[in-house]
N, C-alpha and C. Protein backbone atom coordinates (compact mmCIF):
# COMPACT_ATOMS: atom_id res chain seq x y z
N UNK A 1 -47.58 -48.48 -13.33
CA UNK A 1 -47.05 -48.87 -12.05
C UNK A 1 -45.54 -48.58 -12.00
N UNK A 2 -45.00 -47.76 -11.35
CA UNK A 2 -43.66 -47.41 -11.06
C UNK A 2 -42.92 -48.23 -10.45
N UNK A 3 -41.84 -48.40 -11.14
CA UNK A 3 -40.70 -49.90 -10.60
C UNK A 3 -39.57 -48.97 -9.57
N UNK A 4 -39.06 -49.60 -8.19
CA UNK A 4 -38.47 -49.72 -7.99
C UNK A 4 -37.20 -49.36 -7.67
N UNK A 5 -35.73 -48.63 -8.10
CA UNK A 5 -34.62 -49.15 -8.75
C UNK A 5 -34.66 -49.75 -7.49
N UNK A 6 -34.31 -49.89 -6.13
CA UNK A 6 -33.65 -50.59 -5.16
C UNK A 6 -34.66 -51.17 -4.12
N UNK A 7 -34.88 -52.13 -4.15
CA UNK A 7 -36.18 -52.72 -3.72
C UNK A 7 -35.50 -53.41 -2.47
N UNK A 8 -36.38 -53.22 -1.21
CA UNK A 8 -35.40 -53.89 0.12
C UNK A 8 -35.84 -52.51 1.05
N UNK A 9 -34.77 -52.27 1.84
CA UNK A 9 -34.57 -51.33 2.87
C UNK A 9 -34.30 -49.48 2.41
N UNK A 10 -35.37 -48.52 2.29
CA UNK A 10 -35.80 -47.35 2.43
C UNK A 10 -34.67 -46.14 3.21
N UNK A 11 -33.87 -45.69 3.11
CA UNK A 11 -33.45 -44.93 3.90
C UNK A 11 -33.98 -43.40 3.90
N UNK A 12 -34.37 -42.95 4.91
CA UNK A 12 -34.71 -41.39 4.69
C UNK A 12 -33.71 -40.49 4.47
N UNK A 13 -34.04 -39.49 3.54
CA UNK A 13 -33.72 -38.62 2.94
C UNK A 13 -33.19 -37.13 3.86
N UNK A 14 -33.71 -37.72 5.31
CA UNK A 14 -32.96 -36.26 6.01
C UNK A 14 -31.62 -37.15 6.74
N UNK A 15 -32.07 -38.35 7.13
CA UNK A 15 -30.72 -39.32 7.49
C UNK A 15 -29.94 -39.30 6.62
N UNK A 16 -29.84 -39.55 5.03
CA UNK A 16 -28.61 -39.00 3.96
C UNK A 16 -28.16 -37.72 3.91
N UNK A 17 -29.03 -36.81 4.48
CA UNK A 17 -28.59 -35.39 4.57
C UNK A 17 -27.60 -35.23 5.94
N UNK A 18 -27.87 -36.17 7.01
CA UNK A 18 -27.24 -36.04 8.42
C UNK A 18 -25.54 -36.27 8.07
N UNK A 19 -26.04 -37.43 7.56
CA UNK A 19 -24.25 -38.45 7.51
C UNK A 19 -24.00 -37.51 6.39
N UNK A 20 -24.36 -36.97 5.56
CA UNK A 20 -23.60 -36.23 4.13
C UNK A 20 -22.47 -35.11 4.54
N UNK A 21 -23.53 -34.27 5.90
CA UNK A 21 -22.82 -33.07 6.36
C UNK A 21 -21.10 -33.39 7.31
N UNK A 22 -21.44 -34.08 7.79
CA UNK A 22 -19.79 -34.80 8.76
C UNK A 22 -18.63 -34.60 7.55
N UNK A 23 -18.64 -35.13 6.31
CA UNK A 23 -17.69 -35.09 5.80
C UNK A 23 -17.12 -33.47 4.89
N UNK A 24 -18.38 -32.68 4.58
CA UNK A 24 -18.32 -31.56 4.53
C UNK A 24 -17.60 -30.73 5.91
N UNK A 25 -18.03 -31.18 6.87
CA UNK A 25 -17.85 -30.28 7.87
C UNK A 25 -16.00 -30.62 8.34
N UNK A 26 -15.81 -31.82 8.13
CA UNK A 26 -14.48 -31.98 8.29
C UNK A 26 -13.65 -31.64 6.82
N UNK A 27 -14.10 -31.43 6.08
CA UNK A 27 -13.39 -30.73 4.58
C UNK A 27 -13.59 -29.37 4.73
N UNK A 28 -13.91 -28.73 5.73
CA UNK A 28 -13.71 -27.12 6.28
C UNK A 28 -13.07 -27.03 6.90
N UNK A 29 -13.31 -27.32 8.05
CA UNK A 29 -12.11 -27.49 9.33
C UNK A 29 -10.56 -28.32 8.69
N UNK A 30 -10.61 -28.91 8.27
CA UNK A 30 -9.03 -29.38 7.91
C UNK A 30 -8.50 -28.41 6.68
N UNK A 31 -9.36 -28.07 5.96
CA UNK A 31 -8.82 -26.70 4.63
C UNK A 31 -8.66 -25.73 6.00
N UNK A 32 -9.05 -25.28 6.97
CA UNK A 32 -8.40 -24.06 7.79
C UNK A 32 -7.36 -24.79 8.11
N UNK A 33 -7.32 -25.80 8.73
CA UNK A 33 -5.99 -26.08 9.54
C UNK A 33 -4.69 -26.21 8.55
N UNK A 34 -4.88 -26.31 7.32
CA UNK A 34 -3.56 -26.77 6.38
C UNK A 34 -3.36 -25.47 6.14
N UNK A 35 -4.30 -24.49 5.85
CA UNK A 35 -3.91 -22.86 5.47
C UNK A 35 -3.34 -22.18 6.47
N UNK A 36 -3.45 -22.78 7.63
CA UNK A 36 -2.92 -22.13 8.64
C UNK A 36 -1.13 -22.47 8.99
N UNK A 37 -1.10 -23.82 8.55
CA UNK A 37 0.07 -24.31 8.76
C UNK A 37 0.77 -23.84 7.63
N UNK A 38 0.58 -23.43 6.11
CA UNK A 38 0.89 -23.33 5.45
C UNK A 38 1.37 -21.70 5.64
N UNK A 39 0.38 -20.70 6.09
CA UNK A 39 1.02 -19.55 6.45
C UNK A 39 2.25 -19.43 7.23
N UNK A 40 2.42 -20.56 8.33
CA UNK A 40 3.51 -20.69 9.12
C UNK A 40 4.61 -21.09 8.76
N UNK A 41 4.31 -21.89 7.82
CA UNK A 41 5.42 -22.56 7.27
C UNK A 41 6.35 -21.22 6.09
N UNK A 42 5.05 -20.53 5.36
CA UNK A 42 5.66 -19.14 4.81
C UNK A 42 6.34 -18.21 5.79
N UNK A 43 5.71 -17.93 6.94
CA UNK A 43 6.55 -16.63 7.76
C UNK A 43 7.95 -17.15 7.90
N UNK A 44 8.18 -18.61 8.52
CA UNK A 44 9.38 -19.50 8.82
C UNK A 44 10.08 -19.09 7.52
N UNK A 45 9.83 -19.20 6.41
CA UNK A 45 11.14 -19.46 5.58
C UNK A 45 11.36 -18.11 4.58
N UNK A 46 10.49 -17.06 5.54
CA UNK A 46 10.63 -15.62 5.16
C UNK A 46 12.01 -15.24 6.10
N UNK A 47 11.78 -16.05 7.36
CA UNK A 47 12.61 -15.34 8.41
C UNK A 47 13.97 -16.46 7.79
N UNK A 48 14.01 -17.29 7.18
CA UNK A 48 15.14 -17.93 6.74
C UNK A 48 15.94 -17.23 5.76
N UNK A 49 15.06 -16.96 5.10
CA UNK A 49 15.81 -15.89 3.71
C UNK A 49 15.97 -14.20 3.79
N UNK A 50 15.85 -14.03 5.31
CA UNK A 50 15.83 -12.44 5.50
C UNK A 50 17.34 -12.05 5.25
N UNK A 51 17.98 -11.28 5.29
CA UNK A 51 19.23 -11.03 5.36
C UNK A 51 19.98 -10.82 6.76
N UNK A 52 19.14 -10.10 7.59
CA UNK A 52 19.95 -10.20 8.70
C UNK A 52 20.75 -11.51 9.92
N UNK A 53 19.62 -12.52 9.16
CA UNK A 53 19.90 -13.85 9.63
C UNK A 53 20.72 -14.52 8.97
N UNK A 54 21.58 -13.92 7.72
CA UNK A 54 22.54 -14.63 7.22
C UNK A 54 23.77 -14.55 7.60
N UNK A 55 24.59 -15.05 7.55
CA UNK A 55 26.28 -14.94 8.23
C UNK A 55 26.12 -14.00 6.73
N UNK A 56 27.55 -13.05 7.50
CA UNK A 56 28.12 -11.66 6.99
C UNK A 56 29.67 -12.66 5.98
N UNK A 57 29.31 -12.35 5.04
CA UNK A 57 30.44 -12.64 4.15
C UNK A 57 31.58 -11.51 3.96
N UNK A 58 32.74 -12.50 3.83
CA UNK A 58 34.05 -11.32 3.84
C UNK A 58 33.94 -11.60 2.12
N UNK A 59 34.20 -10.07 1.45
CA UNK A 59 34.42 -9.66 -0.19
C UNK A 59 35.84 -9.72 0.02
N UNK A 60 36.19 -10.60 -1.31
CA UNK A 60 37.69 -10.07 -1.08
C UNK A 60 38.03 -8.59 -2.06
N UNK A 61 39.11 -7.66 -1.24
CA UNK A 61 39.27 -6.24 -1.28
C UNK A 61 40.10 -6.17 -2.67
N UNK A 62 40.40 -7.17 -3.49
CA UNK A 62 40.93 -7.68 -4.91
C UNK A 62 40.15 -7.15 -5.78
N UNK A 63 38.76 -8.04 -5.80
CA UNK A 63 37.67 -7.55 -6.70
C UNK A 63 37.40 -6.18 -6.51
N UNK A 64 37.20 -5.54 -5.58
CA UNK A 64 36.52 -4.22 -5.41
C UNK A 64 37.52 -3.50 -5.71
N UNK A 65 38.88 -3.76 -5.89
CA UNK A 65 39.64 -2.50 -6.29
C UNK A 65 39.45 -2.79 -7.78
N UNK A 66 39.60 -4.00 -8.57
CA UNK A 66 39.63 -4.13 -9.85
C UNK A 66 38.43 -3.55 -10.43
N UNK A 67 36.80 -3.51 -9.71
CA UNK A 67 36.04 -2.91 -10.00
C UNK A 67 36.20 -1.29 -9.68
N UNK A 68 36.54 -0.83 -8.89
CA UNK A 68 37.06 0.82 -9.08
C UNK A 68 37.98 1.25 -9.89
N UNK A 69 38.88 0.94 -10.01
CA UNK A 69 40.04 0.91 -11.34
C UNK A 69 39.35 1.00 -12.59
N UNK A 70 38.69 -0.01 -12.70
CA UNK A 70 37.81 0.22 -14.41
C UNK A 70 36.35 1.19 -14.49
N UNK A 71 36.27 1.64 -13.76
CA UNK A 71 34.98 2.31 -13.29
C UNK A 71 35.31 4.24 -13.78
N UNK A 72 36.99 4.13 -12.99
CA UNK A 72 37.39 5.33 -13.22
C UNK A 72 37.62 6.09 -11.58
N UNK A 73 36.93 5.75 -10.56
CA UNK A 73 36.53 5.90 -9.70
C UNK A 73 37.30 5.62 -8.38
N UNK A 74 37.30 6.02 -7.75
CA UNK A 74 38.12 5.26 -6.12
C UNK A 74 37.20 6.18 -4.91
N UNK A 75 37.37 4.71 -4.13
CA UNK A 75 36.62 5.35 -2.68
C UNK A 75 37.39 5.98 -1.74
């Protein structure tokens, strides 16, 4: 005679399959939505570190002669 383990109230086996899928289905849809934000968040801080978006720095014309001088060289 076969015992049991949970003796009481029966739940069917396609009803555990119903409620199982909701949380799968929202662990798809939210993995797209974070990959998506996450691509955005990459293009953003591509366009941060591009160069043309940086302020133009003044060299001082000191160094660059001291580097032509030892080089051998002049522009």
């Amino acid at each position: 005679m076969p015992q049991e383990s949970m003796p009481g109230v029966k739940i069917p086996t396609s009803l555990l399959l119903s409620l199982g899928t909701i949380p799968v289905l929202a662990v798809l849809l939210g993995s797209k939505a974070v990959l998506q934000v996450m691509r955005e968040v990459g293009e953003a801080s591509e366009e941060i570190f591009r160069g043309d978006r940086l302020p133009i720095l003044e060299l001082e014309t000191q160094n660059s002669e001291q580097v032509s001088e030892r080089s051998g060289s002049s522009f």
